[in-house]
C-alpha atoms as a PDB file:
ATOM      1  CA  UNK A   1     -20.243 -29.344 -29.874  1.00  0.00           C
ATOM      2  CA  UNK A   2     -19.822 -30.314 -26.396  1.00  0.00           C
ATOM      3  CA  UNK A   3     -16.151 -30.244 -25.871  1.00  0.00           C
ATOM      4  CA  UNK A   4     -16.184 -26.595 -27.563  1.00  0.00           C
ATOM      5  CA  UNK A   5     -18.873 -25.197 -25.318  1.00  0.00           C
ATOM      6  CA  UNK A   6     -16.950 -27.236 -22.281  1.00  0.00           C
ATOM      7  CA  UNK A   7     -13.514 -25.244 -23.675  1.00  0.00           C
ATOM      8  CA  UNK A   8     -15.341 -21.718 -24.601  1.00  0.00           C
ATOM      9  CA  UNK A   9     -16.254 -21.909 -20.602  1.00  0.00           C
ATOM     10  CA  UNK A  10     -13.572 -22.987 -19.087  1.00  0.00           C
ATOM     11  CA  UNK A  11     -11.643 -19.827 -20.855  1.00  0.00           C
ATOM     12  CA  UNK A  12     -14.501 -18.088 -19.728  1.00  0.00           C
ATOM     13  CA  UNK A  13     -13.592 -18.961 -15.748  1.00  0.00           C
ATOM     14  CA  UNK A  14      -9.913 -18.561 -16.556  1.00  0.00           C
ATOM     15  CA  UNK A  15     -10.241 -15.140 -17.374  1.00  0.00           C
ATOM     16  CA  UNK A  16     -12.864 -14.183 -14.966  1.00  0.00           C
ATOM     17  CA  UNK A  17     -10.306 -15.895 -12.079  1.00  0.00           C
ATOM     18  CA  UNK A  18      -7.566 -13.837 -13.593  1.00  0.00           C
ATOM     19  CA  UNK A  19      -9.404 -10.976 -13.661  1.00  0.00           C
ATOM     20  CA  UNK A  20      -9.806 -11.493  -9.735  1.00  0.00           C
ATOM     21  CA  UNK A  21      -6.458 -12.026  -9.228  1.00  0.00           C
ATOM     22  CA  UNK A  22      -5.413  -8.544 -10.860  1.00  0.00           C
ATOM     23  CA  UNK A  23      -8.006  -6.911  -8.885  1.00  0.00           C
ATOM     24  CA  UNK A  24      -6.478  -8.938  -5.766  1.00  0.00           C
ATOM     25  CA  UNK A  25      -3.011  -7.444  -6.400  1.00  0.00           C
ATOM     26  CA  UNK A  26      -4.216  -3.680  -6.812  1.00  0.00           C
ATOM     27  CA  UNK A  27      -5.944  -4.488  -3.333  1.00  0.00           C
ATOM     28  CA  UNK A  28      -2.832  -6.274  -1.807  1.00  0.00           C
ATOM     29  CA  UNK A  29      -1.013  -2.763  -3.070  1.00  0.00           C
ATOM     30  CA  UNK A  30      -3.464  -0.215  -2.100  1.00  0.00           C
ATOM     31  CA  UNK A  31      -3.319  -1.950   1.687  1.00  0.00           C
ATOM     32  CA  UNK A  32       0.319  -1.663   1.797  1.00  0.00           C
ATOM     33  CA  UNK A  33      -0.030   1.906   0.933  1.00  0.00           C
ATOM     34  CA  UNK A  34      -2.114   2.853   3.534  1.00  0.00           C
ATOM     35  CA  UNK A  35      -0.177   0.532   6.358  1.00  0.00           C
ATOM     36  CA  UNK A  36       3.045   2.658   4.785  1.00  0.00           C
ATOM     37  CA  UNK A  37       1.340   6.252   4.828  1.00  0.00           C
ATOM     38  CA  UNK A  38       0.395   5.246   8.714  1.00  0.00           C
ATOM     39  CA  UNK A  39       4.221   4.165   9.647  1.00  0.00           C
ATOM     40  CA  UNK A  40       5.779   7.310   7.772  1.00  0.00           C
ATOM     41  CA  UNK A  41       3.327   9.412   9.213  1.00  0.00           C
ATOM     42  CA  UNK A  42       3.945   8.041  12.838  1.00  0.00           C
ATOM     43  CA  UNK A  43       7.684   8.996  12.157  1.00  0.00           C
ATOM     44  CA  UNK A  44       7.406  12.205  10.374  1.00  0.00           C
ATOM     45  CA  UNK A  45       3.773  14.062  11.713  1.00  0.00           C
ATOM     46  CA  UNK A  46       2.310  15.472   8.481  1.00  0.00           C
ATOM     47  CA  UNK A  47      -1.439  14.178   7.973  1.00  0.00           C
ATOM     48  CA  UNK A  48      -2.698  15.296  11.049  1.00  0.00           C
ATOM     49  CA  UNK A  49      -0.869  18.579  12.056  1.00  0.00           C
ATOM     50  CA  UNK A  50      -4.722  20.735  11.748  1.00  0.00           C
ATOM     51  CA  UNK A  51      -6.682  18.575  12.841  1.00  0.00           C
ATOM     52  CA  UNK A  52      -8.502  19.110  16.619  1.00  0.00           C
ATOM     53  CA  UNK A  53      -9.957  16.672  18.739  1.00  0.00           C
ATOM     54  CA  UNK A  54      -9.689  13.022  17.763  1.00  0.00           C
ATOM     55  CA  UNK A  55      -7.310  13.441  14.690  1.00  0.00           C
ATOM     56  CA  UNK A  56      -4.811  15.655  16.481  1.00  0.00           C
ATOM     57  CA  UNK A  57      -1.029  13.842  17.532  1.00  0.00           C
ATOM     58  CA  UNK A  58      -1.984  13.084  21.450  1.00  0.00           C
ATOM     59  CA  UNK A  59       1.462  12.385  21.704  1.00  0.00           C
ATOM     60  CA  UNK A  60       4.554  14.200  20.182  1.00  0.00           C
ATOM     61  CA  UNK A  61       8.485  13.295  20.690  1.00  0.00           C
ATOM     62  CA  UNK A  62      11.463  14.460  18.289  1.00  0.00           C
ATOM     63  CA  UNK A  63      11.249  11.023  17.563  1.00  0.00           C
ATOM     64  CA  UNK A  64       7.585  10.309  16.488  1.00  0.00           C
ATOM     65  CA  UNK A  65       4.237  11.706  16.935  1.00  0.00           C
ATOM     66  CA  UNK A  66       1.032   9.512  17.460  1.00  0.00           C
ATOM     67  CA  UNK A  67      -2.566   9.737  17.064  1.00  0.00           C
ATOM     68  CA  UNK A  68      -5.481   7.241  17.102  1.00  0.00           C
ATOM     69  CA  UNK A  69      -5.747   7.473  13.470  1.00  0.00           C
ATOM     70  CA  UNK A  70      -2.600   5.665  12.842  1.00  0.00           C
ATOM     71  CA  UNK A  71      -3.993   2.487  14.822  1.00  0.00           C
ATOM     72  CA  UNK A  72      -7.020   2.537  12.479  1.00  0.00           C
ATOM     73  CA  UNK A  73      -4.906   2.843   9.489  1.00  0.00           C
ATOM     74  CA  UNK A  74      -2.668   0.157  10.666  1.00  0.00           C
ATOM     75  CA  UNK A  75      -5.563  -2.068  11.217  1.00  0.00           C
ATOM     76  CA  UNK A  76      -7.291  -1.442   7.865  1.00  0.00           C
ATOM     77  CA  UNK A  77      -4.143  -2.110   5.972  1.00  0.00           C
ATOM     78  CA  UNK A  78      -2.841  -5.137   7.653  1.00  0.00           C
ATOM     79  CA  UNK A  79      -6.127  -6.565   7.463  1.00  0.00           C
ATOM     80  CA  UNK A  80      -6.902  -5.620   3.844  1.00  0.00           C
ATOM     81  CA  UNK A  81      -3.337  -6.580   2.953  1.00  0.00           C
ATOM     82  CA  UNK A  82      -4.345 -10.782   4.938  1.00  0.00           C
ATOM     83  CA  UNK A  83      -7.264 -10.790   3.180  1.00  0.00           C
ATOM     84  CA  UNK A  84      -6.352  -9.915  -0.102  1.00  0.00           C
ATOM     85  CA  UNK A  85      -3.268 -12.333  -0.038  1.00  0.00           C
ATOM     86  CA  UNK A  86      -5.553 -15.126   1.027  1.00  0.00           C
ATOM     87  CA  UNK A  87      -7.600 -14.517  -2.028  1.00  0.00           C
ATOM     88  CA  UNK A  88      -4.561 -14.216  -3.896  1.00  0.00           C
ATOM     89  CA  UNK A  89      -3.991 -18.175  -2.763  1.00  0.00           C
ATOM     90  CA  UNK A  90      -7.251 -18.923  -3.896  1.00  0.00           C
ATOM     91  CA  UNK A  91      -7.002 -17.929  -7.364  1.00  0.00           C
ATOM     92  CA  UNK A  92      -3.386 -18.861  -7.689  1.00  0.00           C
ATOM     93  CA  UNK A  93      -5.033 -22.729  -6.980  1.00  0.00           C
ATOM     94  CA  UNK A  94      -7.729 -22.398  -9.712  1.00  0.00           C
ATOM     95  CA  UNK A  95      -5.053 -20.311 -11.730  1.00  0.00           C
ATOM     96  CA  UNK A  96      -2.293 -23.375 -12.028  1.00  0.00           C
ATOM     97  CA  UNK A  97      -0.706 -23.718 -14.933  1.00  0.00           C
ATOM     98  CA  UNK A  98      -1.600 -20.079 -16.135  1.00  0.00           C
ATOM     99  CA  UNK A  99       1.756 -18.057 -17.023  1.00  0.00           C
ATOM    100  CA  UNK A 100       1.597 -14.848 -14.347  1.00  0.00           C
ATOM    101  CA  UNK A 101       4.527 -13.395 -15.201  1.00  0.00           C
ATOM    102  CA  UNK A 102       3.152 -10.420 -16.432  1.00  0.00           C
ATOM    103  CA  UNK A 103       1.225  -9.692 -13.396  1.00  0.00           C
ATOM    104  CA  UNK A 104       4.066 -10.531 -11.430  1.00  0.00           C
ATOM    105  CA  UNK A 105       6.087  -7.525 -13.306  1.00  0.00           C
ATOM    106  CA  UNK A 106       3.617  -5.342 -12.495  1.00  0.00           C
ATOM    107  CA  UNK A 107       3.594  -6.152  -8.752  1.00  0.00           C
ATOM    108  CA  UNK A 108       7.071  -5.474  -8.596  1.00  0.00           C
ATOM    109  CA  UNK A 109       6.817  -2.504 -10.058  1.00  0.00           C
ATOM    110  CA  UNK A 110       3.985  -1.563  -8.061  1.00  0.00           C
ATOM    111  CA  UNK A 111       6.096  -2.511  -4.826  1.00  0.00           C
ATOM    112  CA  UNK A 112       9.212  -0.714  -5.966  1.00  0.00           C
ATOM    113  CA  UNK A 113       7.094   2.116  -6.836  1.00  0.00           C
ATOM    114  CA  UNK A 114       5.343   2.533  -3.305  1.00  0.00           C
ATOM    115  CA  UNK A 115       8.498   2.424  -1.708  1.00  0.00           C
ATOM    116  CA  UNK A 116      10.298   4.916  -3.665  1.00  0.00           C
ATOM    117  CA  UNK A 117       7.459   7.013  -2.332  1.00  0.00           C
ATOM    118  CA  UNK A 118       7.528   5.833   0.768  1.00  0.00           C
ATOM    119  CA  UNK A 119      11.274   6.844   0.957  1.00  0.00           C
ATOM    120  CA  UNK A 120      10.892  10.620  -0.609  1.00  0.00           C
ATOM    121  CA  UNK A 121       7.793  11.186   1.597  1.00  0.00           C
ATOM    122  CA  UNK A 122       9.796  10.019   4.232  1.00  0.00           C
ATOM    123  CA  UNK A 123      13.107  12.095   3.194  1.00  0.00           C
ATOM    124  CA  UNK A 124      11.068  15.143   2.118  1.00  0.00           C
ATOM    125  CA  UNK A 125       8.846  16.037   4.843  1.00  0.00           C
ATOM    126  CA  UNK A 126      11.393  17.572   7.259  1.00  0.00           C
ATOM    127  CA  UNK A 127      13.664  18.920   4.098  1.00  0.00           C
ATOM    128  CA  UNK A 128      10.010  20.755   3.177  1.00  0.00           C
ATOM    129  CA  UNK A 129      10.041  21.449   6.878  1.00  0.00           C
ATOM    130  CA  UNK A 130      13.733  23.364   6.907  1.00  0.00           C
ATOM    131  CA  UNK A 131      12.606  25.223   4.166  1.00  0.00           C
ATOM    132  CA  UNK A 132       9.779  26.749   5.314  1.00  0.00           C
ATOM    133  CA  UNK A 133      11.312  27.601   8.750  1.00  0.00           C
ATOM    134  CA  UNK A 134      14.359  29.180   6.532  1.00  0.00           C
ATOM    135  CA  UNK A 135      17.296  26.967   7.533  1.00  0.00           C
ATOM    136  CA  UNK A 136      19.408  25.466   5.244  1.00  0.00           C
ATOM    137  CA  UNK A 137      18.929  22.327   4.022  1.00  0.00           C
ATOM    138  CA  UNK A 138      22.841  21.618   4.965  1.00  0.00           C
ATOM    139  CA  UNK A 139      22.668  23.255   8.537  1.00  0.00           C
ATOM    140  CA  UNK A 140      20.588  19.998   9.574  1.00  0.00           C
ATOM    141  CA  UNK A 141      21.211  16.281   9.823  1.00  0.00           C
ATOM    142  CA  UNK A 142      17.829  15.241   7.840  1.00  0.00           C
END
């Protein structure tokens, strides 16, 4: 009765750690997204273009336009993205000798999806721009 209570919990703490550890990833993910959105941002200009005051670009080049906002953004995401990896290492430890393989599919896919975002965002915000000013979309170098 013992050993089947002592297995019945020890599934219980797998799963609960695992459980963690999916939660971890979608963390790990969403902070990489938001460190991304800041960088493409910095490059292309789009968040902030209405915004006054604080939120507006305080400084604006052909080649990138700033504002505070990307700093904060940069710091919540790299932050979020240490911190979730670290717990990541935690539950990998208690997790040894679990199979992860499916969780490590869906991280992949989660990272190949944010960049193929990351890479139309990036491509599409001055082909949206051209279009709306009229030019055509072969008259400039994108």
């Amino acid at each position: 009765m013992r050993e089947a209570y002592s297995v019945g919990a020890k599934a219980t703490q797998v799963q609960e750690t695992l459980t963690g550890y999916r939660l971890s990833l979608v963390a790990t993910l969403a902070c990489l997204a938001l460190a991304l959105l800041a960088m493409v941002d910095f490059r292309r200009g789009f968040l902030f273009t209405g915004a006054t005051d604080f939120g507006r670009y305080v400084l604006s080049t052909p080649s990138f336009r700033f504002s505070p906002w990307h700093l904060l953004m940069l710091g919540i995401g790299l932050a979020g993205f240490v911190s979730s990896l670290r717990r990541l290492q935690r539950c990998e430890a208690e997790l040894r000798g679990e199979k992860l393989e499916g969780v490590t599919r869906w991280l992949a896919a989660g990272l190949f999806g944010l960049l193929v975002v990351d890479l139309f965002t990036y491509r599409g915000v001055p082909t949206v721009r051209a279009a709306l000013a009229g030019i055509a979309a072969g008259a400039l170098f994108l």
